[in-house]
Protein backbone atom coordinates (compact mmCIF):
# COMPACT_ATOMS: atom_id res chain seq x y z
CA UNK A 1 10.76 -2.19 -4.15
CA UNK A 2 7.15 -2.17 -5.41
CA UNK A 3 6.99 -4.72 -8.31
CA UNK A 4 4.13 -4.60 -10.48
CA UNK A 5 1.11 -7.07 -11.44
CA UNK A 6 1.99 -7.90 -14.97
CA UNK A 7 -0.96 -9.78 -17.39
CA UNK A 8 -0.83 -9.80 -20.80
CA UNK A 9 -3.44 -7.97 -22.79
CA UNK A 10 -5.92 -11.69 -22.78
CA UNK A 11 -5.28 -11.92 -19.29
CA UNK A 12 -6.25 -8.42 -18.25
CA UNK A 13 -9.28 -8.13 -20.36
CA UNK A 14 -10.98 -11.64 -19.20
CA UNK A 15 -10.25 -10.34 -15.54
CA UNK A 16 -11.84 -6.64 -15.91
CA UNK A 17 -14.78 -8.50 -17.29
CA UNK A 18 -15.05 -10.71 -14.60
CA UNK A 19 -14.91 -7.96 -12.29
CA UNK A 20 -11.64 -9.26 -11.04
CA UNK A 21 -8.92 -6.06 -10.99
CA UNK A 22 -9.13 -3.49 -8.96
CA UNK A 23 -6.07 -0.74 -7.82
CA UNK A 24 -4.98 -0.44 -4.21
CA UNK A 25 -4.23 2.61 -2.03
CA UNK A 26 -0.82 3.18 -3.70
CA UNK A 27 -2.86 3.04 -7.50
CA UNK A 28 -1.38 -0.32 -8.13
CA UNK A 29 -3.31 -2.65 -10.29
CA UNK A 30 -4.22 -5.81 -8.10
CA UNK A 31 -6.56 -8.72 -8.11
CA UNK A 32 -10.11 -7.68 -6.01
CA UNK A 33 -9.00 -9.20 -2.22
CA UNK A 34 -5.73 -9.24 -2.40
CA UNK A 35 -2.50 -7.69 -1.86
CA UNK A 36 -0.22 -6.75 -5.00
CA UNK A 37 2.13 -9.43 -3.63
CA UNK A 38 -0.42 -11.69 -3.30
CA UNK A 39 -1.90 -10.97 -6.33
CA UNK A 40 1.72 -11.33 -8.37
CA UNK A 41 2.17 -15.35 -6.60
CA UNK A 42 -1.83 -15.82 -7.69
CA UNK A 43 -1.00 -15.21 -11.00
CA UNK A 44 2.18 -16.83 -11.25
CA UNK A 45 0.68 -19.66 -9.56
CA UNK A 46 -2.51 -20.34 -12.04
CA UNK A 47 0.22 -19.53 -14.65
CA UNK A 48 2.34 -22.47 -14.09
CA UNK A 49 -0.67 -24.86 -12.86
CA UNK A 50 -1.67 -23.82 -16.91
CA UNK A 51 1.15 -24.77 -18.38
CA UNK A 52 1.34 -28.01 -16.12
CA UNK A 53 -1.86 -29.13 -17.60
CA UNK A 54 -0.67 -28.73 -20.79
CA UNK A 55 2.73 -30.52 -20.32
CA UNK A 56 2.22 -33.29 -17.91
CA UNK A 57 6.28 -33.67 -17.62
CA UNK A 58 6.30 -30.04 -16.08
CA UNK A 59 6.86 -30.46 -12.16
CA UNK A 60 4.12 -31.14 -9.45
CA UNK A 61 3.30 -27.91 -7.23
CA UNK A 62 4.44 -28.97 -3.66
CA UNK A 63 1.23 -29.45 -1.34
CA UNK A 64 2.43 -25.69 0.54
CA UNK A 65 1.89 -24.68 -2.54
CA UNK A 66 -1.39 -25.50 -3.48
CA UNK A 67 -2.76 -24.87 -0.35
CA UNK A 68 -1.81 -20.92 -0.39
CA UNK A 69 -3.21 -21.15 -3.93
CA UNK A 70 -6.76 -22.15 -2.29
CA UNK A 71 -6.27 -19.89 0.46
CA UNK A 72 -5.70 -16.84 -2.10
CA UNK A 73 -8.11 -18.02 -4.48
CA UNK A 74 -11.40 -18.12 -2.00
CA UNK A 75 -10.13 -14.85 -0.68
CA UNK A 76 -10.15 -13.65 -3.90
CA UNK A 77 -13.65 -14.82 -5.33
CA UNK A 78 -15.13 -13.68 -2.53
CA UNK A 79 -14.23 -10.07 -2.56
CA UNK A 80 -14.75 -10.28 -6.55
CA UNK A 81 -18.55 -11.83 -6.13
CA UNK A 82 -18.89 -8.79 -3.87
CA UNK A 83 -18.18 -6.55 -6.16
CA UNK A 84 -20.36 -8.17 -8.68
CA UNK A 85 -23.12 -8.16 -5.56
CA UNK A 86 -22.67 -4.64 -5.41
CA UNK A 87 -22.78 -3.82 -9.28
CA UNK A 88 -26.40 -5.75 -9.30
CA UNK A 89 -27.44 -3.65 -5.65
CA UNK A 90 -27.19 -0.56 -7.95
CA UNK A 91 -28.45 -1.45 -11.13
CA UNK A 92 -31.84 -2.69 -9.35
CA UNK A 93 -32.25 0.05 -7.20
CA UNK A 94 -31.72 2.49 -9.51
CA UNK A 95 -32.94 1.32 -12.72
CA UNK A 96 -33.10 3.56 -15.78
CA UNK A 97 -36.42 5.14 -16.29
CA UNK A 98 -36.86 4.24 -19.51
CA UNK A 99 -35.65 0.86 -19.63
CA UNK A 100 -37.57 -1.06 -22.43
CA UNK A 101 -36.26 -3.90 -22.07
CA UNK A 102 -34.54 -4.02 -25.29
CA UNK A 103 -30.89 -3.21 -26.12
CA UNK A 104 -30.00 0.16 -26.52
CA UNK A 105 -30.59 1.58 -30.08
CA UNK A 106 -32.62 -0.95 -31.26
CA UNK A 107 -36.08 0.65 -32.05
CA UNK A 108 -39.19 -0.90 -31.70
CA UNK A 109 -40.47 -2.38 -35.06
CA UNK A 110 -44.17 -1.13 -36.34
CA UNK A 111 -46.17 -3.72 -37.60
C-alpha cells in the first residue's frame, strides 16, 4: 500500500522554497534524496522532535532513533544543496540578455 507524504500547507510551502520536494518515479511527492518511506519517518520524526522542544515532558527519542534521523537528514541536504547547485549552474550560464540588474518592472528613474 503506497501511503502518501502528508505536510500541511506551512510545511509544504517552506520546503518548495527551500528546494526541498521533489516527486519520484511513481509521481509521489517526496523529500529531494529520499524514498517516500523515508521521507514520511523524516517528517514524522522532525515533527515530534518539534513538539518535544516545545513540551519538555514529551518523551526522549531513543538513540536508534536519532541516529536514522541524522542518517536521513545528511542524505537529504545533500541531494537538496544539489539541486540548489544545479539551479545556480543554469542561471549563470545562461543569464538573461538583458539583465539590468534591477528587479523586473522596475524602470530606470530619469534624473
Amino acid at each position: 500500500m503506497d501511503v502518501p507524504l502528508e505536510l500541511t500547507p506551512g510545511e509544504e510551502e517552506a520546503l518548495t522554497r527551500d528546494r526541498a520536494l521533489t516527486t519520484d518515479s511513481k509521481g509521489r511527492l517526496t523529500l529531494v534524496g529520499l524514498t517516500v518511506e523515508e521521507s514520511i519517518w523524516y517528517v514524522e520524526h522532525k515533527r515530534q522532535w518539534l513538539a518535544e522542544r516545545i513540551d519538555d515532558t514529551l518523551r526522549r527519542k531513543s538513540r536508534e532513533g536519532r541516529k536514522r534521523y541524522l542518517e536521513l537528514y545528511e542524505r537529504h541536504e545533500f541531494a537538496r544543496l544539489q539541486v540548489i547547485g544545479a539551479e545556480h549552474e543554469v542561471r549563470t550560464e545562461n543569464p538573461t540578455k538583458n539583465f539590468t540588474g534591477r528587479p523586473a518592472g522596475r524602470a530606470r528613474t530619469q534624473r
